[in-house]
N, C-alpha and C. Protein backbone atom coordinates (compact mmCIF):
# COMPACT_ATOMS: atom_id res chain seq x y z
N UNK A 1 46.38 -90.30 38.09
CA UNK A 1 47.35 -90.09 39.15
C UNK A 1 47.72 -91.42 39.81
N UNK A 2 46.69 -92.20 40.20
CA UNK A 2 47.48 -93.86 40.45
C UNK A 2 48.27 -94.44 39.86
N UNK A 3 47.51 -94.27 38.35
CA UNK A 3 48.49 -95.15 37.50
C UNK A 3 50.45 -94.68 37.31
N UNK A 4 50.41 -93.11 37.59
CA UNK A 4 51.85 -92.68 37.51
C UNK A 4 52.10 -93.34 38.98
N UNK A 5 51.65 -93.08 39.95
CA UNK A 5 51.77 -93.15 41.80
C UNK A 5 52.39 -95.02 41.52
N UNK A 6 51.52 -95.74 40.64
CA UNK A 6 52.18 -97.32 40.79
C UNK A 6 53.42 -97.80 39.96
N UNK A 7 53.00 -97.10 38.33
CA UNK A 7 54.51 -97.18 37.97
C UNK A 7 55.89 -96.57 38.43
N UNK A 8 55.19 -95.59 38.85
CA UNK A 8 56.70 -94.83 39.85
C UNK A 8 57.23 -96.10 40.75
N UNK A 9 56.80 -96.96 41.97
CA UNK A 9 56.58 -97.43 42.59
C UNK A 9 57.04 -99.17 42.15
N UNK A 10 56.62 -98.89 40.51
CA UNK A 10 57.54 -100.37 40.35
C UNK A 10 58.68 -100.51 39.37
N UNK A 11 58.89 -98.88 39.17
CA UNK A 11 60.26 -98.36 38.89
C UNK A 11 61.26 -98.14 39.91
N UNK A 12 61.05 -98.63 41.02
CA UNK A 12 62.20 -98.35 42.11
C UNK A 12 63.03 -99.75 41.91
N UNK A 13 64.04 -99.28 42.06
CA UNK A 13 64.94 -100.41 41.89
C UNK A 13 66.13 -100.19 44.09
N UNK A 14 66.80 -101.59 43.70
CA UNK A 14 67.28 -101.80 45.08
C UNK A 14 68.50 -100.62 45.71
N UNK A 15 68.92 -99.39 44.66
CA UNK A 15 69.03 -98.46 45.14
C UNK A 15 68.66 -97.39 45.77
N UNK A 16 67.45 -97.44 45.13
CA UNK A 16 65.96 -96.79 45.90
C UNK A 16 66.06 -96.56 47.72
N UNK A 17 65.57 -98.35 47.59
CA UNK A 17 65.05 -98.83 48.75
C UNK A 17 66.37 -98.35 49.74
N UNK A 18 67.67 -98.52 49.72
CA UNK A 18 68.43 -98.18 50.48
C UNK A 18 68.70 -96.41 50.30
N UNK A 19 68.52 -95.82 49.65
CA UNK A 19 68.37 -93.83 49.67
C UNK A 19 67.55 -94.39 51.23
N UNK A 20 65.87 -94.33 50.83
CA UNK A 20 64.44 -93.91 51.07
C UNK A 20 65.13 -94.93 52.88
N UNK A 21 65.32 -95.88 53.23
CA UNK A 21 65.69 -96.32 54.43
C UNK A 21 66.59 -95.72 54.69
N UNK A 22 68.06 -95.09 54.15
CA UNK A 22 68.57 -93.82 54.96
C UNK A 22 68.40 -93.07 55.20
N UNK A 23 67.61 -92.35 54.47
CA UNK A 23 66.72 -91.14 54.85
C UNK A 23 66.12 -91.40 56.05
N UNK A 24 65.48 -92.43 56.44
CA UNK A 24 64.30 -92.64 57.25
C UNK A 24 64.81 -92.89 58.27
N UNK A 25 66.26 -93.72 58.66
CA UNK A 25 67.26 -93.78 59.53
C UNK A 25 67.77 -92.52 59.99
N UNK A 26 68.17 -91.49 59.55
CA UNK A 26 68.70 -90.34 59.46
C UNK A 26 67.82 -89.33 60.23
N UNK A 27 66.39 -89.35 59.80
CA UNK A 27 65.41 -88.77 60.43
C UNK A 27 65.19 -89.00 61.90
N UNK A 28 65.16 -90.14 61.98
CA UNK A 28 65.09 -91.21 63.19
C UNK A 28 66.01 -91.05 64.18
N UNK A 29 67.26 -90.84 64.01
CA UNK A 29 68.75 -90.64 64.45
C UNK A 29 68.46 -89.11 64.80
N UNK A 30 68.65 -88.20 64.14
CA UNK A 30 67.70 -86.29 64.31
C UNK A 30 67.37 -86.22 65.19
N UNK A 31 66.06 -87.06 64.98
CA UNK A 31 65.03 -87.25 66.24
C UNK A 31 65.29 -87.08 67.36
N UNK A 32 66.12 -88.25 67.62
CA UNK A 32 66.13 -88.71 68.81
C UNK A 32 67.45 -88.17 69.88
N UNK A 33 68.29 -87.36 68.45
CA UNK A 33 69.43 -86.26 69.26
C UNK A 33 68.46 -85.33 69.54
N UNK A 34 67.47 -84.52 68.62
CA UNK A 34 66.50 -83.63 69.47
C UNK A 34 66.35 -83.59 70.69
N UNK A 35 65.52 -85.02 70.90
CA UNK A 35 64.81 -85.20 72.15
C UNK A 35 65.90 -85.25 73.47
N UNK A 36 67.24 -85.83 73.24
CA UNK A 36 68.10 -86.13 74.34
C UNK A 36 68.91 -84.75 74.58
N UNK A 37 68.66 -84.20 73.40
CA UNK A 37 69.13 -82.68 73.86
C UNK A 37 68.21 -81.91 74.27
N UNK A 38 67.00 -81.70 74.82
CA UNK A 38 66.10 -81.03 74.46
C UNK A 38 66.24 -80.09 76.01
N UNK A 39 67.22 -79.86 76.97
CA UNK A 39 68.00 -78.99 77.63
C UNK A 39 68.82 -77.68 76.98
N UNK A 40 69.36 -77.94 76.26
CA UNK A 40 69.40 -77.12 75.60
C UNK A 40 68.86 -76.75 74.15
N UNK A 41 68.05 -75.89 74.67
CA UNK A 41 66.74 -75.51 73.61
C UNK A 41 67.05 -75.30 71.95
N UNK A 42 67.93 -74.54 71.51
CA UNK A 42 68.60 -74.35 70.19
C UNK A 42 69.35 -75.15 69.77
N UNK A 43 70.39 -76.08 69.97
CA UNK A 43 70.36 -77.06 69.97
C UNK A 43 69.47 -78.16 69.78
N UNK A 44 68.82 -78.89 70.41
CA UNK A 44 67.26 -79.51 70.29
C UNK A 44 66.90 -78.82 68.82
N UNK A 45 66.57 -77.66 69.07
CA UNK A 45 65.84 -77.21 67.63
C UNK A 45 66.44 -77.42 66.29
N UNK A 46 68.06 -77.04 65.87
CA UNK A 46 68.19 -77.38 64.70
C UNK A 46 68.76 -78.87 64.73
N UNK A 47 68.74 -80.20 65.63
CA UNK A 47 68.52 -81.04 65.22
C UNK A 47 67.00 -81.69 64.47
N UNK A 48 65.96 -80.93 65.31
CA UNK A 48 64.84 -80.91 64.97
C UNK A 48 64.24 -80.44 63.54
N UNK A 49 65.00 -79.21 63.28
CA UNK A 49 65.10 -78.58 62.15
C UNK A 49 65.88 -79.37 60.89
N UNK A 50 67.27 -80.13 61.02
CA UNK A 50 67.85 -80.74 60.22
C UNK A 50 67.03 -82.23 60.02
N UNK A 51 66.36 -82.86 60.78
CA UNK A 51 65.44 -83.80 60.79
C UNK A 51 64.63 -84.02 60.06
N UNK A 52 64.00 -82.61 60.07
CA UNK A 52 62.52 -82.73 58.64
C UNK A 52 62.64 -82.05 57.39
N UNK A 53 64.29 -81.39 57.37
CA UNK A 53 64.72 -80.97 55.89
C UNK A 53 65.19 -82.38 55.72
N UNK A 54 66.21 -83.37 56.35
CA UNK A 54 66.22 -84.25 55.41
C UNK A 54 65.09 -85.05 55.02
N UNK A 55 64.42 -85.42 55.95
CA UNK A 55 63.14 -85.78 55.79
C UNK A 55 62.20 -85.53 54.20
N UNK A 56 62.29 -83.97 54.12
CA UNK A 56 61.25 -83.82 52.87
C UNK A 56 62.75 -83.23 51.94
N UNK A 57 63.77 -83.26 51.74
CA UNK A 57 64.82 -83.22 50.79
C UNK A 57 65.13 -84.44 50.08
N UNK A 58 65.56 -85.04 51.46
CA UNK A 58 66.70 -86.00 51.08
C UNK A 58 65.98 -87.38 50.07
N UNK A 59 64.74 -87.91 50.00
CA UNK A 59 64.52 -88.62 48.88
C UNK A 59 64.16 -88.18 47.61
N UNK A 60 63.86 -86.90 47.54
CA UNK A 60 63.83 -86.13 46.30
C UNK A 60 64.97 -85.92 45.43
N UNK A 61 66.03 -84.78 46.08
CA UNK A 61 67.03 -85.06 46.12
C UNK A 61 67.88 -86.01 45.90
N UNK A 62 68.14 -87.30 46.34
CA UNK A 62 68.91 -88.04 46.37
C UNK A 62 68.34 -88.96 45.18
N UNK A 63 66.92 -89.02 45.21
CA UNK A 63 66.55 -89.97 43.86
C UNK A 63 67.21 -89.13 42.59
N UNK A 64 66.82 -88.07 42.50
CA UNK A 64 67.02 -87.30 41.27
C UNK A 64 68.81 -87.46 40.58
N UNK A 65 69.68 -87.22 42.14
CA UNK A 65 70.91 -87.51 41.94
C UNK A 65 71.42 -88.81 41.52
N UNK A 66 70.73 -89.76 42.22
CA UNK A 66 71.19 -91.33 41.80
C UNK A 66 70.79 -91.61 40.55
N UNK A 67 69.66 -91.48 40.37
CA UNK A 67 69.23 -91.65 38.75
C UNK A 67 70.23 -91.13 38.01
N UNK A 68 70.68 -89.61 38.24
CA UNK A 68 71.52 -88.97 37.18
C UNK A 68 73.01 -90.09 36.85
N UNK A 69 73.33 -90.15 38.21
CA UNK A 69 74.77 -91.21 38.24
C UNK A 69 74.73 -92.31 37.83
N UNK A 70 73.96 -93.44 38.22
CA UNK A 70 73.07 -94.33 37.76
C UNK A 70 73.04 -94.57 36.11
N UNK A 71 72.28 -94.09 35.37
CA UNK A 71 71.72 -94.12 34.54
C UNK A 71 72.14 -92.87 33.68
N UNK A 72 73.76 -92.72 33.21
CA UNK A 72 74.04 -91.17 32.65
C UNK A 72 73.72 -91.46 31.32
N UNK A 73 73.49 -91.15 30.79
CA UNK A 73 73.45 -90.52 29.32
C UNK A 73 73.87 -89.46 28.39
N UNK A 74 74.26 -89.41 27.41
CA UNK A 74 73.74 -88.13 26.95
C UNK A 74 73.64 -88.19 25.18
N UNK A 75 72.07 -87.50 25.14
CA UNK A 75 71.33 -87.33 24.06
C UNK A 75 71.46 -85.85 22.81
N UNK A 76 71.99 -86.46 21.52
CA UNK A 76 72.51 -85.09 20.97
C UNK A 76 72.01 -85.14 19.52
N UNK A 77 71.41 -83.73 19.60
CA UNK A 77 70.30 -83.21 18.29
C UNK A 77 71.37 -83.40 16.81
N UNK A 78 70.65 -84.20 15.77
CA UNK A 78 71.27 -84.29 14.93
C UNK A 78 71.20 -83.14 13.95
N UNK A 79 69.67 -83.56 13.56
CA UNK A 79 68.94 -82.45 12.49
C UNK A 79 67.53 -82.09 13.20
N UNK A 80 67.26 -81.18 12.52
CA UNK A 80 65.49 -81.14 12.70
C UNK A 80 65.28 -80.55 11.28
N UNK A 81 64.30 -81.27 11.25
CA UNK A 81 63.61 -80.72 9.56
C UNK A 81 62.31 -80.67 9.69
N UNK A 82 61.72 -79.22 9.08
CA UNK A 82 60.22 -79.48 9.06
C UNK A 82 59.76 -79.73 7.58
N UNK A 83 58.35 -80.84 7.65
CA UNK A 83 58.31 -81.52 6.26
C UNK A 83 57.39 -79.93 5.33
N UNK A 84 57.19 -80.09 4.54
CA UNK A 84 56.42 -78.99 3.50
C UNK A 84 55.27 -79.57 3.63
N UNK A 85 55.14 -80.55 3.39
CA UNK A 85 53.44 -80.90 2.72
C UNK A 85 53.04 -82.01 3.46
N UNK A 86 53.45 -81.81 4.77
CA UNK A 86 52.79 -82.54 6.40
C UNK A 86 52.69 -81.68 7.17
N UNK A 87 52.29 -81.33 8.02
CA UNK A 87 52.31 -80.65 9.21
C UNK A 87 53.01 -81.85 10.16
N UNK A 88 54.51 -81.64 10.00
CA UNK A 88 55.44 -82.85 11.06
C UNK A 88 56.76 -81.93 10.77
N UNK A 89 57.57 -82.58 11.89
CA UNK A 89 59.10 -81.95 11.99
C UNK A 89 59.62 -83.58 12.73
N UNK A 90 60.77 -83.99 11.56
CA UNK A 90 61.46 -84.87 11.45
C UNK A 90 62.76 -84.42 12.52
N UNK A 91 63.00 -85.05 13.81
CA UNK A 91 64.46 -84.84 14.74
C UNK A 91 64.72 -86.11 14.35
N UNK A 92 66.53 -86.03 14.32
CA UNK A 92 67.50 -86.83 14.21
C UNK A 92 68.11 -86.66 14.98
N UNK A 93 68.21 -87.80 16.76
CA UNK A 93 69.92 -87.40 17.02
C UNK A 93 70.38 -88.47 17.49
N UNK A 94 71.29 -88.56 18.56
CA UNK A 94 71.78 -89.73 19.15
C UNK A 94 71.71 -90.19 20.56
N UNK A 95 71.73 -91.27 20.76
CA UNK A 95 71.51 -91.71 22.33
C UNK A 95 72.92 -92.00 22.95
N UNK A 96 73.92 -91.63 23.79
CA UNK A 96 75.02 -92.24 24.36
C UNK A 96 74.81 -93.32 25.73
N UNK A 97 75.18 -94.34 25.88
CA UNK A 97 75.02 -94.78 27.32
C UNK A 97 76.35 -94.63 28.00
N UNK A 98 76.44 -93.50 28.80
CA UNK A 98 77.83 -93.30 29.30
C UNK A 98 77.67 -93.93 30.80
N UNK A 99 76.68 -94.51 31.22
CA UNK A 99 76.65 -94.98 32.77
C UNK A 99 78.05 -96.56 32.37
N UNK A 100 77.76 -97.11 34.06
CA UNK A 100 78.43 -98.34 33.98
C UNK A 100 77.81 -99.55 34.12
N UNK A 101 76.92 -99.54 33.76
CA UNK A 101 75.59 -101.01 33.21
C UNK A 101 74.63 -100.46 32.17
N UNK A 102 74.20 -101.56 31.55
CA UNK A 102 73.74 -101.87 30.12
C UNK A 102 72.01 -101.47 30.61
N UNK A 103 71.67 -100.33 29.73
CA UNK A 103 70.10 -99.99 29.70
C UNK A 103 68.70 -100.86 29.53
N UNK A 104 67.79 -101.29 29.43
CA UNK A 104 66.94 -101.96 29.28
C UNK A 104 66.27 -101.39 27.97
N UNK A 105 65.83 -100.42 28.81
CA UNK A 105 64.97 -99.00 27.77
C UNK A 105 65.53 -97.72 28.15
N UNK A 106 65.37 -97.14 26.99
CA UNK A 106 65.29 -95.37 27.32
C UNK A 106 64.02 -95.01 26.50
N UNK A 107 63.26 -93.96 27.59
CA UNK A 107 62.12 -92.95 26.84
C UNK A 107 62.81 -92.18 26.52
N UNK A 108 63.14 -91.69 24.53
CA UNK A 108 63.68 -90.20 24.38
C UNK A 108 62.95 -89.62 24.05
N UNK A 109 62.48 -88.72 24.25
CA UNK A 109 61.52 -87.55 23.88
C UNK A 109 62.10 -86.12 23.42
N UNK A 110 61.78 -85.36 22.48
CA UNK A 110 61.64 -84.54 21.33
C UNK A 110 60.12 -83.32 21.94
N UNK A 111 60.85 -82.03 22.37
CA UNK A 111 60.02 -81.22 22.82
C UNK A 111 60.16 -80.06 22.19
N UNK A 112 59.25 -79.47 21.75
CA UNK A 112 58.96 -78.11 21.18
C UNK A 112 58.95 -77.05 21.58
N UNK A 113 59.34 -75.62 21.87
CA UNK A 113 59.16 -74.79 22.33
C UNK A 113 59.42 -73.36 21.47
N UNK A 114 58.39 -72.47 22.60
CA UNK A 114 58.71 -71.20 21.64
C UNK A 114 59.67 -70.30 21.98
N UNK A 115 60.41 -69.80 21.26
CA UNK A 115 61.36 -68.88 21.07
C UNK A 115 61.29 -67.57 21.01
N UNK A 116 61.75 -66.54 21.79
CA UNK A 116 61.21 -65.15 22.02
C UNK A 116 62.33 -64.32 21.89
N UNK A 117 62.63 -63.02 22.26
CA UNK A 117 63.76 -62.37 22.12
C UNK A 117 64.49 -62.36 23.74
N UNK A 118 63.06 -62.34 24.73
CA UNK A 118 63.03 -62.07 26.12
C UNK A 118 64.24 -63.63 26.79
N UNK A 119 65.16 -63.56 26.94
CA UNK A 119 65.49 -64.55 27.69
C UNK A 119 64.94 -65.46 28.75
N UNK A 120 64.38 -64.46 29.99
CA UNK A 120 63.48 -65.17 31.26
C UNK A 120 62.49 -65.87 30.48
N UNK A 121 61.94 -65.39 29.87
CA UNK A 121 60.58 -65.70 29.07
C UNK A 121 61.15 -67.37 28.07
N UNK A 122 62.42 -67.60 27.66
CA UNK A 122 62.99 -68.41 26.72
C UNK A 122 63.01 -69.73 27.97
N UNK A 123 63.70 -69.18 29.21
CA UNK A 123 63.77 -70.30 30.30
C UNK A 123 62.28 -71.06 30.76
N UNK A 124 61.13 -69.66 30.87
CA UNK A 124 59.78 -70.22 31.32
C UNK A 124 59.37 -71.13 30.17
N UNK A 125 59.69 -71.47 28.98
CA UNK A 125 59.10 -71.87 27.55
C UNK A 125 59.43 -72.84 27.84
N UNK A 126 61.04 -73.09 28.10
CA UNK A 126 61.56 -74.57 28.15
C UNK A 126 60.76 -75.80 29.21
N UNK A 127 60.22 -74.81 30.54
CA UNK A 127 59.39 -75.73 31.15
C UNK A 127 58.50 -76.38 30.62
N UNK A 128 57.75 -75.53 29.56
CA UNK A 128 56.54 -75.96 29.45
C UNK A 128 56.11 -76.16 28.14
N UNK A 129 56.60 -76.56 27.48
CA UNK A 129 56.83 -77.00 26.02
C UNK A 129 55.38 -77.50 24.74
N UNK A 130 55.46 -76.84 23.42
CA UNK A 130 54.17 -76.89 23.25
C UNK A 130 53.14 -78.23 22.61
N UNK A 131 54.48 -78.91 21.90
CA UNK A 131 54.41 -80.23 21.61
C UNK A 131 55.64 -81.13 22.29
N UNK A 132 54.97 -82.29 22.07
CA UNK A 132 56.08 -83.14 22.72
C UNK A 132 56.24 -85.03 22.04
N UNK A 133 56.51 -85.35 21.65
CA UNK A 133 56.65 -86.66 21.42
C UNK A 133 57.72 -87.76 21.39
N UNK A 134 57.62 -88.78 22.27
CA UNK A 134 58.48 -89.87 22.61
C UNK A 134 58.72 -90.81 21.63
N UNK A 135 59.23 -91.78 22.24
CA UNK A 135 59.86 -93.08 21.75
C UNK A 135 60.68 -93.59 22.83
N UNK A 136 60.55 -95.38 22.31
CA UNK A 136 61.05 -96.08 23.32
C UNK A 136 62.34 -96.83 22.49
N UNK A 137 63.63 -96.78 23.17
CA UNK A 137 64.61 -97.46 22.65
C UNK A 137 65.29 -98.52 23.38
N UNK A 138 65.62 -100.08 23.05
CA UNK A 138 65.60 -100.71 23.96
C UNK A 138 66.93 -101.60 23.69
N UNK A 139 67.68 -101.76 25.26
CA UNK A 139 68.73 -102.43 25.18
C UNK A 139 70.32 -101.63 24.50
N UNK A 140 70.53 -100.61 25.38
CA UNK A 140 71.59 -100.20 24.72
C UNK A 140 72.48 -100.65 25.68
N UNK A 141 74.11 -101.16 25.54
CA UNK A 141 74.91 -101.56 26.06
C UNK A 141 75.94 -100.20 26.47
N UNK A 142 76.47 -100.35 27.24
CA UNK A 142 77.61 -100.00 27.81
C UNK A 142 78.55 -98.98 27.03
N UNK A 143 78.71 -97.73 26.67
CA UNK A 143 79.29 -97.24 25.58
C UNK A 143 78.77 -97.16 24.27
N UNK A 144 77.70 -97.74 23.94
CA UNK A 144 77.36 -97.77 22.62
C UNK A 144 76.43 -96.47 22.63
N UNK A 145 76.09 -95.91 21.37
CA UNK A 145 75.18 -95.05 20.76
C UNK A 145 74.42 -95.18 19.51
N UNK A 146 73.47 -95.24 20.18
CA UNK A 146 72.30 -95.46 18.96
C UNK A 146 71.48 -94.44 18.25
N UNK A 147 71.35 -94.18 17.27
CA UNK A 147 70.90 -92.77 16.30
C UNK A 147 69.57 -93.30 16.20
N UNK A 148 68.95 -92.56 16.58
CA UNK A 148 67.31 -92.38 16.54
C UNK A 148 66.48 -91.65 15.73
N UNK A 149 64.98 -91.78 15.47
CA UNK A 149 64.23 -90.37 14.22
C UNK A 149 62.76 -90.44 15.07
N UNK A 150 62.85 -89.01 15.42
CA UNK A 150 61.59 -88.78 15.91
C UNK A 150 60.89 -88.06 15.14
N UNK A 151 59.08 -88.50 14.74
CA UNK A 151 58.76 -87.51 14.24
C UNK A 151 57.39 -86.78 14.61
N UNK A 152 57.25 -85.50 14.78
CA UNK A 152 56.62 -84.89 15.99
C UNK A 152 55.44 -84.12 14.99
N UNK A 153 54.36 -84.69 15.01
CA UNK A 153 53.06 -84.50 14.83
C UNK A 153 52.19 -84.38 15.43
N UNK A 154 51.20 -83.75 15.14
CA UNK A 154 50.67 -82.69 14.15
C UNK A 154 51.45 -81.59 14.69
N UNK A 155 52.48 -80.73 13.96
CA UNK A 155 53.15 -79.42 14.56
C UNK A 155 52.33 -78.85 13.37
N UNK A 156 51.73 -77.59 14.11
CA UNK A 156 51.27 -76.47 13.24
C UNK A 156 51.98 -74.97 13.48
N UNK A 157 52.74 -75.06 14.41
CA UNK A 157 53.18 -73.60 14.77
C UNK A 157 53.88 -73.37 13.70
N UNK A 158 53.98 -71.77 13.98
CA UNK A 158 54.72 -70.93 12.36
C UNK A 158 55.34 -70.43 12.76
N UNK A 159 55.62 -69.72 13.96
CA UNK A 159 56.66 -68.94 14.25
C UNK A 159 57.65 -69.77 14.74
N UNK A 160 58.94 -68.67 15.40
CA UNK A 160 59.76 -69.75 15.46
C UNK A 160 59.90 -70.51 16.80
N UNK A 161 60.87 -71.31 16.72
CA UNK A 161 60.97 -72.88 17.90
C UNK A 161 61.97 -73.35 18.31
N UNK A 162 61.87 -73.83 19.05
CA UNK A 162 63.17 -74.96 19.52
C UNK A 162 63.14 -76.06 19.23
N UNK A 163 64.06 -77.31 19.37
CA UNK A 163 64.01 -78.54 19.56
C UNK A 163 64.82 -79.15 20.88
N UNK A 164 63.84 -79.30 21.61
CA UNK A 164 65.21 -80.18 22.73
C UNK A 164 64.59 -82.08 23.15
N UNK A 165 65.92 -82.44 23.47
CA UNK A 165 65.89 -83.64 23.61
C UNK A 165 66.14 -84.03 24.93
N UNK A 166 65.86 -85.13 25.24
CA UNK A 166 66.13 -85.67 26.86
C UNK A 166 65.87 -87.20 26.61
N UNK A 167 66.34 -88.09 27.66
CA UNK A 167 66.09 -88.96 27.98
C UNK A 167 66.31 -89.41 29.11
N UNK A 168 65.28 -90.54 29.29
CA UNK A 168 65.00 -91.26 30.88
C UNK A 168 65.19 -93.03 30.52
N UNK A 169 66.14 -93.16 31.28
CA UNK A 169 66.97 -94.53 31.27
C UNK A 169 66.56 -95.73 32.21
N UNK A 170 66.60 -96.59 32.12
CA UNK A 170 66.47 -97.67 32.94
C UNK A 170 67.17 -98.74 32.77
């Protein structure tokens, strides 16, 4: 848990720092309409109230969003093949960098899941996926797309599966 708690921590970049200080400004500002209103009681309260939703929202939230804008992508399944005489399943797809600055790295990762008839049950799967395996791709520019091969071992499942893809940009 440290070790994620520090790389998180030296993955913030100088967009970060200005979210996480508006937020903290914002809270601060809440606050202190609370307190100068605090004559009229309901009033007072949902400044008080809007204070500590942004408070525990707004850097969650707002990281999740900036990253998305930030750092867009999008990652698309080529093939999947499972081998005969390995226990592995070969994905093929592609990386896009659709943001407006040039990537360093992307983690793409290749996740497994099981497949049911039950729909709700198809959404809970996707959370929680039964294999999973990455790769690191580095330096993609501005518009370009790079075709990638993941291959996801030891898969032993027999029934049937998914393949989904994602990636996390920097």
């Amino acid at each position: 848990m440290k070790h994620k708690i520090t790389a998180f921590i030296e993955g913030l970049i100088t967009y970060d720092y200005m979210l996480f200080g508006g937020v903290f400004f914002l809270f601060i500002l809440f606050i202190i309409f609370g307190i100068l209103l605090r004559k009229k009681i309901a009033l007072a309260l949902l400044f008080i109230f809007l204070a500590f939703s942004i408070l525990l929202l707004g850097p969650t939230l707002g990281y999740v969003k900036l990253h998305e804008y930030l750092f867009k992508n999008s990652v698309t399944l080529i093939s999947q093949k499972r081998l005969q005489f390995s226990e592995a399943v070969v994905v093929k797809g592609s990386l896009t960098n659709e943001s407006t600055q040039n990537f360093t790295s992307c983690l793409v990762t290749a996740s497994a899941y099981a497949v049911t008839k039950n729909k709700y049950k198809n959404y809970l799967k996707k959370l929680k996926p039964f294999k999973k395996m990455s790769i690191t791709e580095y330096d993609i520019n501005v518009g370009d797309t790079r075709e990638f091969k993941i291959i996801v071992e030891p898969f032993r499942y027999s029934r049937d599966y998914n393949i989904s893809l994602g990636a996390d940009c920097k």
